[in-house]
Protein backbone atom coordinates (compact mmCIF):
# COMPACT_ATOMS: atom_id res chain seq x y z
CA UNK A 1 -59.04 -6.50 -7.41
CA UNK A 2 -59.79 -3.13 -9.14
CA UNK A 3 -58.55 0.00 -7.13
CA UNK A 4 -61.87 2.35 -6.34
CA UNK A 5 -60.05 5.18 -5.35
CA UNK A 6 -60.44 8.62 -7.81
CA UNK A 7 -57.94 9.13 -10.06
CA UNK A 8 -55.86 12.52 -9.67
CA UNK A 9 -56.48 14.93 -12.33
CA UNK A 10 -53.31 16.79 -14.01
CA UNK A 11 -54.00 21.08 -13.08
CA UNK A 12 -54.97 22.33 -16.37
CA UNK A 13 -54.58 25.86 -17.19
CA UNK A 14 -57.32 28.29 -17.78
CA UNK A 15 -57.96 30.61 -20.38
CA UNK A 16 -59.14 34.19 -19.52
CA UNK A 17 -62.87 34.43 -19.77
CA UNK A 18 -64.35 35.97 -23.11
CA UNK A 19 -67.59 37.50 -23.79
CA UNK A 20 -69.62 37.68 -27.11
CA UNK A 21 -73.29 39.01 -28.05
CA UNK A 22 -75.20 38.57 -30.98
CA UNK A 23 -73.21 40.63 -33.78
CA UNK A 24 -69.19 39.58 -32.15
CA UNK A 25 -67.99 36.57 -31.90
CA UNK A 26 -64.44 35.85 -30.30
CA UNK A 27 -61.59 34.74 -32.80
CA UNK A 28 -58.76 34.32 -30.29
CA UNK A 29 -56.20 31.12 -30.71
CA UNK A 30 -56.78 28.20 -27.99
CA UNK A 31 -54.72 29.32 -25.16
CA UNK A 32 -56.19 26.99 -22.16
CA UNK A 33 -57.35 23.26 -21.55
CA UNK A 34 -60.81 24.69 -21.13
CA UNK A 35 -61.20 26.58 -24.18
CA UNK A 36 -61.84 22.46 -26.01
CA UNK A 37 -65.29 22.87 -23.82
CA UNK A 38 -66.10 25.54 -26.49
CA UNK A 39 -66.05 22.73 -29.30
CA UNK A 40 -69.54 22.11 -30.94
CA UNK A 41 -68.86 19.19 -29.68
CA UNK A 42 -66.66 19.65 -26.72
CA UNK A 43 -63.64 17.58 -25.33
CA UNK A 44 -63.64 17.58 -21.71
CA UNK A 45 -61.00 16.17 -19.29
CA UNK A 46 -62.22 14.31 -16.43
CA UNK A 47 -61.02 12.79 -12.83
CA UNK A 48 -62.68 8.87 -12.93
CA UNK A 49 -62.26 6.11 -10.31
CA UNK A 50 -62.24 2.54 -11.27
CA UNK A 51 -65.69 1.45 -11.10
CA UNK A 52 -66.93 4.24 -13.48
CA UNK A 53 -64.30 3.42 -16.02
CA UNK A 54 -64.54 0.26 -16.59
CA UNK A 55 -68.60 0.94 -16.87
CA UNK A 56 -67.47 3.54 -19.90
CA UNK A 57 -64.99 0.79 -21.57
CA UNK A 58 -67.75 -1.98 -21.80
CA UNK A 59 -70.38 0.72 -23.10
CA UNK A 60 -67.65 0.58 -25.72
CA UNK A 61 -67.44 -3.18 -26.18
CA UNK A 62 -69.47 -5.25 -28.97
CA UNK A 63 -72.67 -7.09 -27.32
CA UNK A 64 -71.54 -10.31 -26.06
CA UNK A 65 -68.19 -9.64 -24.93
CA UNK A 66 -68.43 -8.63 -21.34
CA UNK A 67 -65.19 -9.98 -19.96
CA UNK A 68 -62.80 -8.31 -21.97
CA UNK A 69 -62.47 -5.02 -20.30
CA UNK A 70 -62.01 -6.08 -16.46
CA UNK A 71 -59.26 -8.42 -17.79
CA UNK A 72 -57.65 -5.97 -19.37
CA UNK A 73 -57.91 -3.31 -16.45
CA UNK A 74 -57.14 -6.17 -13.74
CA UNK A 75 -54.25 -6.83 -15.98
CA UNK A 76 -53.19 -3.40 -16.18
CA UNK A 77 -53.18 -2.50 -12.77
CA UNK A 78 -51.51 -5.47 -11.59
CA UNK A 79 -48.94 -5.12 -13.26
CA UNK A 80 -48.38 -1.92 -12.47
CA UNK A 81 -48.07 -2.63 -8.77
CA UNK A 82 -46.48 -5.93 -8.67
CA UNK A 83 -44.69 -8.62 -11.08
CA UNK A 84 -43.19 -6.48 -13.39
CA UNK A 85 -39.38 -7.45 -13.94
CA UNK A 86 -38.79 -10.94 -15.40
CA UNK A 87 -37.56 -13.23 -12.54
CA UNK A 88 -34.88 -14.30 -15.10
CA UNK A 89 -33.18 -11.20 -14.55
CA UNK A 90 -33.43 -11.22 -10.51
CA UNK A 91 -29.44 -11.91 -10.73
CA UNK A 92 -28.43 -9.19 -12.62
CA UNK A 93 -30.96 -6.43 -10.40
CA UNK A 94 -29.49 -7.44 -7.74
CA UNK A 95 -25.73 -6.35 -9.30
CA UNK A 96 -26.85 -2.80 -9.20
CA UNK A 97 -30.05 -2.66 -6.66
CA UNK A 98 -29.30 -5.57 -3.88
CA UNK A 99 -32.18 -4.01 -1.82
CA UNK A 100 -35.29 -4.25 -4.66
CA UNK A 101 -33.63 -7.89 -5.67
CA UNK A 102 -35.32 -9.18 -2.28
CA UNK A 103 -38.76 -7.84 -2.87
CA UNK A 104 -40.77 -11.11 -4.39
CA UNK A 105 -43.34 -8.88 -5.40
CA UNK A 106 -41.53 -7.35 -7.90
CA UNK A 107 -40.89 -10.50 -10.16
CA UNK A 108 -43.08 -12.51 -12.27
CA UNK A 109 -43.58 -16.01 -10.63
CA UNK A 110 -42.82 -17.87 -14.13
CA UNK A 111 -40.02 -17.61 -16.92
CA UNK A 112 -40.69 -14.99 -19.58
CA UNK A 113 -41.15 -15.65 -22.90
CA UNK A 114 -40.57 -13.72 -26.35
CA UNK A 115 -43.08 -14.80 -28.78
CA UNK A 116 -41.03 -12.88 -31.92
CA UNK A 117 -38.57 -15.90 -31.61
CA UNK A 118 -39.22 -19.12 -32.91
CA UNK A 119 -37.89 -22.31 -32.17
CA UNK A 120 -36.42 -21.93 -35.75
CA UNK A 121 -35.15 -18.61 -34.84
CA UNK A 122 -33.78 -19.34 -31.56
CA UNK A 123 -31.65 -22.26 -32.75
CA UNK A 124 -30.07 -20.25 -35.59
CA UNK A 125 -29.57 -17.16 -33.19
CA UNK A 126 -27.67 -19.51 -29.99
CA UNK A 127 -25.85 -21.32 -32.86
CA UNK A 128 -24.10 -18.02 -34.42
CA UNK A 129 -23.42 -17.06 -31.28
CA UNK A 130 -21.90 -20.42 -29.82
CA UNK A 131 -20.55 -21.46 -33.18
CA UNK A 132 -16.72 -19.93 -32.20
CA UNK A 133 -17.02 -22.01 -29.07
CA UNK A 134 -18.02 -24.89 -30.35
CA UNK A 135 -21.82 -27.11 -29.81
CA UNK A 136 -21.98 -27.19 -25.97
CA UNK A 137 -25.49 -26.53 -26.78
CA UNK A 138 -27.59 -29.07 -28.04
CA UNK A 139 -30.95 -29.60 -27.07
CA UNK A 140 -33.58 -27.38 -28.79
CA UNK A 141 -34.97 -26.50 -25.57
CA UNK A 142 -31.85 -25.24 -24.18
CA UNK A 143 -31.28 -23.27 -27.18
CA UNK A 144 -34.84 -21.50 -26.91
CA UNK A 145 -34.14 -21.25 -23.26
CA UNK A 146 -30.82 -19.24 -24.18
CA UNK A 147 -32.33 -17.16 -26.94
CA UNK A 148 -34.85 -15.81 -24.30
CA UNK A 149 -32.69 -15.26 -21.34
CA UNK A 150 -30.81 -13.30 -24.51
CA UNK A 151 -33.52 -11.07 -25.61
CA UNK A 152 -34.05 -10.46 -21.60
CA UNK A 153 -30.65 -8.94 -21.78
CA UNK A 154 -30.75 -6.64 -25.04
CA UNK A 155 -33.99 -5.55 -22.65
CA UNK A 156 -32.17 -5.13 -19.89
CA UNK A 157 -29.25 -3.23 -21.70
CA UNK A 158 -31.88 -1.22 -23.57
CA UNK A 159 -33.59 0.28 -20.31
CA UNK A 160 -30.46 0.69 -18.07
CA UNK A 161 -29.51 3.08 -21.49
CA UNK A 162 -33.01 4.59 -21.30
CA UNK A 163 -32.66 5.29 -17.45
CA UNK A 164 -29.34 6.95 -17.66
CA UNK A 165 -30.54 9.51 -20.58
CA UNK A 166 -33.57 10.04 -18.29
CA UNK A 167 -31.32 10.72 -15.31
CA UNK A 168 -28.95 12.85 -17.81
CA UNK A 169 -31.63 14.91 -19.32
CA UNK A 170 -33.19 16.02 -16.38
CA UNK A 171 -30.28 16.97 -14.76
CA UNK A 172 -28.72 19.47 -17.57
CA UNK A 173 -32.03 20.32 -19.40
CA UNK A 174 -32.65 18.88 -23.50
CA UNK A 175 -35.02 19.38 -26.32
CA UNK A 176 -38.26 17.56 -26.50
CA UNK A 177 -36.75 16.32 -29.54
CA UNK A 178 -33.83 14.86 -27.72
CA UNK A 179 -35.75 12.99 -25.26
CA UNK A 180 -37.88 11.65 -27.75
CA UNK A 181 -34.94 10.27 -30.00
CA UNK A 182 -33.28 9.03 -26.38
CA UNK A 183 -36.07 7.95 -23.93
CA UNK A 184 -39.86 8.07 -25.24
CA UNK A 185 -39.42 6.48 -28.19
CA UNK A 186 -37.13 4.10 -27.75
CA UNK A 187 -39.02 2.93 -24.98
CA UNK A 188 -42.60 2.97 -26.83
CA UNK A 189 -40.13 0.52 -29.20
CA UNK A 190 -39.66 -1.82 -26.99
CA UNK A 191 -43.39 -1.78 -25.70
CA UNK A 192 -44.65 -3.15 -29.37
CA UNK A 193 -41.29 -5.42 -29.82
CA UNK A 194 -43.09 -9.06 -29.18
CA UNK A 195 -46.35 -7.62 -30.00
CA UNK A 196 -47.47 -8.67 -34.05
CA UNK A 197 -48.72 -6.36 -35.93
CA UNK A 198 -48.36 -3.30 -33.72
CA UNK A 199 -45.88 -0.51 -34.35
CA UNK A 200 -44.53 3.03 -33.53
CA UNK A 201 -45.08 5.60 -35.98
CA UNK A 202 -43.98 9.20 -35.38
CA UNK A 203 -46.39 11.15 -36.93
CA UNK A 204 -45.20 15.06 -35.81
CA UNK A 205 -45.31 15.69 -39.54
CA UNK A 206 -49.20 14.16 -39.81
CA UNK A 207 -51.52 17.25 -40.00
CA UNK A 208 -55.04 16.70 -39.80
CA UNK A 209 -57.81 16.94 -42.57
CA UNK A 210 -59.32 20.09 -42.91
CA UNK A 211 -62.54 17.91 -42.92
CA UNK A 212 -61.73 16.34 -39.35
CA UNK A 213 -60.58 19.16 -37.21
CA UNK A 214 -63.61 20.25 -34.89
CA UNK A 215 -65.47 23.02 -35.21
CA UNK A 216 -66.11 25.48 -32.37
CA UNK A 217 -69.41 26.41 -31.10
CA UNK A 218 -71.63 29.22 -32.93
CA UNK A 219 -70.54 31.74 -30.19
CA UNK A 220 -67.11 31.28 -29.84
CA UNK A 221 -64.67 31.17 -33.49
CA UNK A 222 -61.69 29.85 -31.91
CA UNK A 223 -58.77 28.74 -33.73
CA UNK A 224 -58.99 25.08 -33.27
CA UNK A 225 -56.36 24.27 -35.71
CA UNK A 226 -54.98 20.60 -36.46
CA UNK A 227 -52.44 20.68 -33.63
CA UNK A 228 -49.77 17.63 -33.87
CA UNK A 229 -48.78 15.05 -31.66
CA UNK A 230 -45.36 12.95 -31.43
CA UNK A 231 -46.06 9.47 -31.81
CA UNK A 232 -49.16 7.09 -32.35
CA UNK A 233 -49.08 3.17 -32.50
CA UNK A 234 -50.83 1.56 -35.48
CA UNK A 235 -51.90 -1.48 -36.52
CA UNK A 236 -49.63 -2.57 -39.21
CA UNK A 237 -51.40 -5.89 -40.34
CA UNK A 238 -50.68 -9.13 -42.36
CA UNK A 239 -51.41 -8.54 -46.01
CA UNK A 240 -54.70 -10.18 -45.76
CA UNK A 241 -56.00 -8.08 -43.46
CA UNK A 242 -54.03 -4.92 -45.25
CA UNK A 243 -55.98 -5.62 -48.76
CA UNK A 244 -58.91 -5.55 -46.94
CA UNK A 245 -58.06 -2.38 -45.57
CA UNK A 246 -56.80 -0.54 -48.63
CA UNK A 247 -59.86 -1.83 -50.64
CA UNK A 248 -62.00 -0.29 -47.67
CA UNK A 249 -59.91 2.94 -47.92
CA UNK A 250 -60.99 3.28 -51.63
CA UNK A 251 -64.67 3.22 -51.04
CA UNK A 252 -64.33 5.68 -48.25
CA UNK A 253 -65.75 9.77 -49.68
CA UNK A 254 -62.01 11.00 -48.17
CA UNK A 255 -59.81 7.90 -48.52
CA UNK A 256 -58.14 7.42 -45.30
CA UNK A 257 -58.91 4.87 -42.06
CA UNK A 258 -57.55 7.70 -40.27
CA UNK A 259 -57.85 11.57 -39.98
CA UNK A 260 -54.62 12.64 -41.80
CA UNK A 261 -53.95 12.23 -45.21
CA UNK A 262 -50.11 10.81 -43.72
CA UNK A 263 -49.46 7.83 -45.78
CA UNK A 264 -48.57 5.35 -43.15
CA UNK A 265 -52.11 7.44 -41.47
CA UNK A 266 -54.18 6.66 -44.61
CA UNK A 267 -54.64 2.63 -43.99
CA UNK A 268 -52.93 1.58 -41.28
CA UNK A 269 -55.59 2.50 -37.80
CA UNK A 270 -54.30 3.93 -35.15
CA UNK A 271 -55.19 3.13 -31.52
CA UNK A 272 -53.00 4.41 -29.42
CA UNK A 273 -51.82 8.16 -28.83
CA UNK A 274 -48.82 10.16 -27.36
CA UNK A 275 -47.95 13.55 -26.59
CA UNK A 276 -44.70 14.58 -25.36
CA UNK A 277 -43.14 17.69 -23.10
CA UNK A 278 -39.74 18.88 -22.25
CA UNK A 279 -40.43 21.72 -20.43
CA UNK A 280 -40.92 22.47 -16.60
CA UNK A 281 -43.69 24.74 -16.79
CA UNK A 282 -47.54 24.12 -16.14
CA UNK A 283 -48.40 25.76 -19.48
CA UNK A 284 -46.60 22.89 -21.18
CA UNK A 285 -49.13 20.36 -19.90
CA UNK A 286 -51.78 22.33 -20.83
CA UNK A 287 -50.88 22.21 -24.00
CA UNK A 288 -50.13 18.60 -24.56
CA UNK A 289 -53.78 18.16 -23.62
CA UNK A 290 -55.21 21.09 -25.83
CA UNK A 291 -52.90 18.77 -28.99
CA UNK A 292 -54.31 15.43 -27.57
CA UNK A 293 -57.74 16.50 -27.13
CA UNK A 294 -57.80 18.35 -30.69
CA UNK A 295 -56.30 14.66 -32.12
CA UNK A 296 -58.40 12.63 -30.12
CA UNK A 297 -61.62 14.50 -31.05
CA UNK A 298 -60.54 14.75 -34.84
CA UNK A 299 -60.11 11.03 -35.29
CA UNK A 300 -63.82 9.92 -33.57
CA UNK A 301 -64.86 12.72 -35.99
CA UNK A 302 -63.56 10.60 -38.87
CA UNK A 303 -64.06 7.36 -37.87
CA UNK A 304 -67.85 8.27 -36.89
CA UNK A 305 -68.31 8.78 -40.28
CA UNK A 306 -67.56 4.77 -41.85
CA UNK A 307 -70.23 3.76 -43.56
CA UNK A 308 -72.90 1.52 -42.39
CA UNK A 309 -76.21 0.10 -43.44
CA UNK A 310 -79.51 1.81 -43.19
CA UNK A 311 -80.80 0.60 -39.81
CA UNK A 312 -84.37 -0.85 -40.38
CA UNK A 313 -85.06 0.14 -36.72
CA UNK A 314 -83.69 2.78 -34.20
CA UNK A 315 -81.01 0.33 -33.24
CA UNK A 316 -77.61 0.77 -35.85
CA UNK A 317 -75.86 -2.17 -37.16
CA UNK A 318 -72.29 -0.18 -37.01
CA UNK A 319 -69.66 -1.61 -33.73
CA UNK A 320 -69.65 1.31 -31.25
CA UNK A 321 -67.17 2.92 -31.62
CA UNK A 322 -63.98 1.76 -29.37
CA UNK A 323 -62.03 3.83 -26.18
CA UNK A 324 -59.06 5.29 -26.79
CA UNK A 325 -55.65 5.25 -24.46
CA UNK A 326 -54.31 8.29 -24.81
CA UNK A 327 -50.75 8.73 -23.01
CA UNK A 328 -48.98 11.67 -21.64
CA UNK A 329 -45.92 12.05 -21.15
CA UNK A 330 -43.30 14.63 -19.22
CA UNK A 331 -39.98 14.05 -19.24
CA UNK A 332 -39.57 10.76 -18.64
CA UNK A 333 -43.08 9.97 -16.22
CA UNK A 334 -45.73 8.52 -18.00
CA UNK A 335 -49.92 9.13 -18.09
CA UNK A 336 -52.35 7.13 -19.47
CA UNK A 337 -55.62 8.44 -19.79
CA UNK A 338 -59.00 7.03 -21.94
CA UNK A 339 -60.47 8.80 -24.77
CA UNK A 340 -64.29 8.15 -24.87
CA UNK A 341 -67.21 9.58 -27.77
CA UNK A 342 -69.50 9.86 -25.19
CA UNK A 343 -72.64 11.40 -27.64
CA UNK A 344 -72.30 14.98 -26.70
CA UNK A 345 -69.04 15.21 -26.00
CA UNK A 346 -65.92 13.41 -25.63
CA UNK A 347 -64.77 12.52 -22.46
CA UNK A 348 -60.92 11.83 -21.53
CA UNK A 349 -60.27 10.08 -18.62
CA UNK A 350 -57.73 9.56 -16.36
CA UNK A 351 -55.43 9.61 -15.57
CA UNK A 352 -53.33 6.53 -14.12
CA UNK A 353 -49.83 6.44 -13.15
CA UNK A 354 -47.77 4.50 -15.37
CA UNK A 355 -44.27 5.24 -13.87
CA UNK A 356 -41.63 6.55 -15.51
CA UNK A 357 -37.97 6.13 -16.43
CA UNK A 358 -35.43 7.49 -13.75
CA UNK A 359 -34.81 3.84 -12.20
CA UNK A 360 -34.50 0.69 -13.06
CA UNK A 361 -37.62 -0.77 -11.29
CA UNK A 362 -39.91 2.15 -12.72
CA UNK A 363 -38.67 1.48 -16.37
CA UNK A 364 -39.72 -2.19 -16.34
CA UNK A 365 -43.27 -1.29 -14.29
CA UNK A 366 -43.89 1.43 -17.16
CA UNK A 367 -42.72 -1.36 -20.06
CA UNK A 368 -45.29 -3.45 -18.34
CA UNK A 369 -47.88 -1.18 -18.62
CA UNK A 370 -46.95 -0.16 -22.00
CA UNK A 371 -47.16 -3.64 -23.30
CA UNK A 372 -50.67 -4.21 -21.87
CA UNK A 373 -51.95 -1.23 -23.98
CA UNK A 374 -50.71 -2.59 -26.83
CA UNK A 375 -51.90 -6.08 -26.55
CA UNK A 376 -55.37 -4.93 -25.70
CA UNK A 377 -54.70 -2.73 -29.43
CA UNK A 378 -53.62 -6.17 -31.37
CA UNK A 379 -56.91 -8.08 -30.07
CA UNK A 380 -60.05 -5.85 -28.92
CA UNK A 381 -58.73 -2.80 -31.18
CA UNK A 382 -58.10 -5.24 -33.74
CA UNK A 383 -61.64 -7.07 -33.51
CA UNK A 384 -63.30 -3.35 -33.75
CA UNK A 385 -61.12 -2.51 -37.16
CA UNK A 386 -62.40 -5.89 -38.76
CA UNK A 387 -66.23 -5.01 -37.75
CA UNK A 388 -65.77 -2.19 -39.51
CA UNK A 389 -64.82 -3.47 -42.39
CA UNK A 390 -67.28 -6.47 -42.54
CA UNK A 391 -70.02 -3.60 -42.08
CA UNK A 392 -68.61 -1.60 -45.15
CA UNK A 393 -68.19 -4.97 -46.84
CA UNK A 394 -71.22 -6.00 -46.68
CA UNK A 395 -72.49 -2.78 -48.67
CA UNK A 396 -70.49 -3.30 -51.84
């Protein structure tokens, strides 16, 4: 059942108010969440409770498919309240918490399974490892059995090290860089591990098109410049699907799917984003929102413009054009929030608690999360990227 409750909003700080009249016009630099409101098109960060949500994700949705967003909310919020460590693993919990080990709630009710490994792989994996011992394993569905409860323990290994550098970090203070190369990214790595076709990029070097960045409203020349985020996921797709993709990059007036000319930017779509902050300051927030909103308003600008053909009524033959998640994240706790073009504005809404990494428990609730995101990015993201390019294709 879908929580109805508002969602909290992060505090966002304010810039100071600034006046114009007809001859001046204001060229200060974007100091405050609110100064995105001064967009031509302005970005706008809003509290939103369930119901209204998912309303706004299947206004998103291609006609016809009406069951894909509460699945993928239902899925989302269960998991991040229940059924989120593999019961596999309820053994080796208990070793270090005895107390959450009892909880039922917190494990799935069936074995978990790793789609990367194959039966082919699995066999060849349990038989380098049991080789020195010699065959006690046989049975092909013991050695898939014993490949899994392996990967569930490079998992496990992987998050106990991503809790103690949480834990670490905020108790003698580090770089943003630092917890990125420790704890975000790692763990945004092992979100899109058993997940085809989806990966990490970090793109803190991709600076967007001059062409992309919004512009500010007639009466107010602020300095919307293209700010940078830390990471975004992309889909990285099978060369089929990647041919079709460069050829539609080619046709394109500005060659890249994308708004940065970054080459892994330039075919490969992105559908996820991420800011990060290191710093224990309000102001820091503000800013991650000011880069995200910048980003998230710069790539509906680009992606607007995909060609289509000319409607022969008021009604457009282009897919509408898809959310966004959008994540947050501050030392450790994560945000998700949902990027919407709304018509005159963009809206970005949120957010929703997706845990964070100081225990155990919280790491595999967030990984949970995480991994929801990025399935709903390698099947309804996915299905939007191909209308697109059936559209374009069908104008060549």
């Amino acid at each position: 059942m879908l929580q109805t409750s508002t969602l909290p909003s992060l505090t966002s700080a304010r810039s100071p108010t600034r006046s114009t009249n007809s001859s001046t016009r204001s060229t200060s630099p974007v100091k405050g969440v609110d100064d995105l409101l001064r967009l031509e098109k302005p970005v706008q960060w809003n509290p939103v409770d369930m119901n209204d949500l998912q309303r706004k994700m299947q206004n998103c949705m291609p006609i016809g498919n009406t069951t894909a967003v509460p699945h993928f909310l239902q899925s989302l919020i269960g998991h991040l309240n229940y059924k989120y460590i593999p019961r596999e693993m309820r053994e080796i919990v208990k070793q270090i918490s005895p107390l959450e080990s009892t909880l039922d709630l917190l494990f799935t009710d069936a074995d978990t399974t790793t789609p990367t490994l194959s039966q082919s792989q699995s066999q060849s994996y349990i038989q380098f490892v049991i080789q020195p011992f010699g065959p006690q394993i046989s049975n092909s569905g013991e050695l898939v059995q014993a490949a899994q409860r392996l990967a569930l323990l490079a998992e496990f290994t992987n998050l106990q090290s991503i809790v103690t550098k949480t834990n670490e970090f905020n108790t003698l203070s580090r770089s943003e860089a630092a917890w990125n190369e420790k704890v975000h990214g790692p763990m945004l790595d092992l979100a899109v591990l058993h997940t085809s076709n989806i990966a990490v990029e970090n793109v803190t070097r991709a600076n967007i098109a001059g062409r992309f960045i919004p512009s500010s409203a007639a009466t107010y020349d602020a300095q919307f410049n293209g700010r940078m985020i830390d990471y975004a996921l992309v889909l990285r797709p099978e060369p089929g699907l990647n041919e079709r993709l460069l050829d539609f990059v080619s046709h394109l007036d500005y060659p890249t799917f994308n708004q940065t000319n970054y080459p892994p930017l330039r075919t490969w779509p992105t559908g996820i984003f991420v800011e990060t902050k290191a710093k224990e300051h309000g102001q820091c927030i503000a800013e991650a929102k000011i880069q995200l909103g910048i980003w998230a308003a710069s790539w509906f600008n680009r992606v607007a413009r995909f060609p289509e053909k000319t409607p022969s009524s008021n009604t457009s033959s282009k897919p509408p054009l898809p959310f966004v998640p959008i994540l947050l994240v501050d030392r450790g706790s994560w945000e998700v929030y949902f990027a919407f073009d709304d018509r005159s504005r963009y809206d970005i809404c949120g957010p929703i608690e997706m845990g964070n990494t100081k225990s155990l428990k919280d790491a595999y609730r967030l990984l949970a999360g995480l991994r929801d995101l990025t399935q709903w990015m390698a099947t309804e993201f996915r299905v939007w990227v191909e209308l697109c390019l059936a559209e374009a294709e069908s104008l060549y």
